[in-house]
Protein backbone atom coordinates (compact mmCIF):
# COMPACT_ATOMS: atom_id res chain seq x y z
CA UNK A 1 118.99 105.51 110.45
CA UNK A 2 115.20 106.19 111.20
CA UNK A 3 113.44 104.37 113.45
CA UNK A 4 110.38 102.43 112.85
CA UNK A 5 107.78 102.88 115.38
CA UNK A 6 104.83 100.31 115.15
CA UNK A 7 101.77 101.13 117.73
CA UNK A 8 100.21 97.48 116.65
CA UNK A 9 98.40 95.98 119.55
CA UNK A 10 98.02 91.82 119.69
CA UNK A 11 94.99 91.55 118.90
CA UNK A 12 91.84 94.46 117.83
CA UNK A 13 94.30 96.11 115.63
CA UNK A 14 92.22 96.39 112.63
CA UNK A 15 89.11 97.37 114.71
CA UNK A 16 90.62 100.55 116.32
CA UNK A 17 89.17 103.96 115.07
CA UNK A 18 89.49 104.56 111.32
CA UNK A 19 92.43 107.09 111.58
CA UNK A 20 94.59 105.56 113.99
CA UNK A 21 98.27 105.67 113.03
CA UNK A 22 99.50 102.48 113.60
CA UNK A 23 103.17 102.59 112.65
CA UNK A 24 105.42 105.57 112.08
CA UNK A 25 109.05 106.40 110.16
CA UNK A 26 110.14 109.48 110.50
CA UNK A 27 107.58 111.53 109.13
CA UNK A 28 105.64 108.55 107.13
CA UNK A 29 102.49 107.35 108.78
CA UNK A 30 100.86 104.34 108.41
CA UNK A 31 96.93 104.66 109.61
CA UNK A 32 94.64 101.69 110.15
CA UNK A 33 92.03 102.72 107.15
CA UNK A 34 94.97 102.52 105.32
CA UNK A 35 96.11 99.43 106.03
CA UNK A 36 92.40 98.03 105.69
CA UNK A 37 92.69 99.43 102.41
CA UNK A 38 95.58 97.24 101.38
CA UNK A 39 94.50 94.21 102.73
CA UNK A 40 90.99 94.58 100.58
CA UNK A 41 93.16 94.48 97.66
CA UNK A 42 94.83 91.49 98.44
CA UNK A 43 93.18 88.21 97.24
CA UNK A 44 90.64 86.77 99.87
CA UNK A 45 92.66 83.93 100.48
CA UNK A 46 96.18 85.33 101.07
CA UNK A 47 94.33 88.27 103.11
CA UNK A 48 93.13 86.06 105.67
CA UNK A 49 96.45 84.87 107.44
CA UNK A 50 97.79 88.45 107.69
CA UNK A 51 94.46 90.10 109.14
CA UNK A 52 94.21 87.38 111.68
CA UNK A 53 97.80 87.22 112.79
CA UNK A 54 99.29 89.90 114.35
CA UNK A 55 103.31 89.10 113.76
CA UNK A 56 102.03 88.82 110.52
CA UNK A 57 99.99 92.69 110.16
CA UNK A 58 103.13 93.94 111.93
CA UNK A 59 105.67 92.53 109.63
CA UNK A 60 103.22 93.66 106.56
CA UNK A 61 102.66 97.11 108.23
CA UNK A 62 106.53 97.93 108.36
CA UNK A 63 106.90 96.76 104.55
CA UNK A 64 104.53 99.22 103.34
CA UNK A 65 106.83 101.47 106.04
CA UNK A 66 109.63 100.62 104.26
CA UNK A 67 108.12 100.73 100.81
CA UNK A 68 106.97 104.36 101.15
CA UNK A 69 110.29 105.57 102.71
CA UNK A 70 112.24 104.41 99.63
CA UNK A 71 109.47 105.83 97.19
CA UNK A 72 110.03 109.63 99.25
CA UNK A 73 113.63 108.39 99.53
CA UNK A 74 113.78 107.98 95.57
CA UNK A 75 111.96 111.33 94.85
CA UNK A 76 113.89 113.33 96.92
């Protein structure tokens, strides 16, 4: 089974350097513009919690993990 590598600090995650991988499966990276990216598209109000919380941006960072390693799973 891969592993799932998260580099999330507790707190200044989403204000490290635009670029910044910030959790890893195999060969699936997640970086932190991505991950701003995501949260802009949430609504406002269900955004808030996650970007503030840190368990919470870790748990959400390894479902979009997850998500992307069935997708390259799937199309393999």
């Amino acid at each position: 089974m891969k592993r799932i590598i998260l580099l999330l600090a507790a707190a200044g995650t989403l204000h490290a350097a635009p670029g910044e991988t910030l959790g890893k499966i195999g060969d699936i990276e997640i970086k932190t513009d991505e991950i701003r990216e995501a949260l802009a598209g949430l609504e406002s109000s269900s955004n808030a919690p996650v970007s503030k919380d840190p368990a919470a941006l870790a748990q959400y960072v390894r479902a979009l993990l997850i998500q992307r390693l069935v997708l390259q799973e799937a199309l393999a």
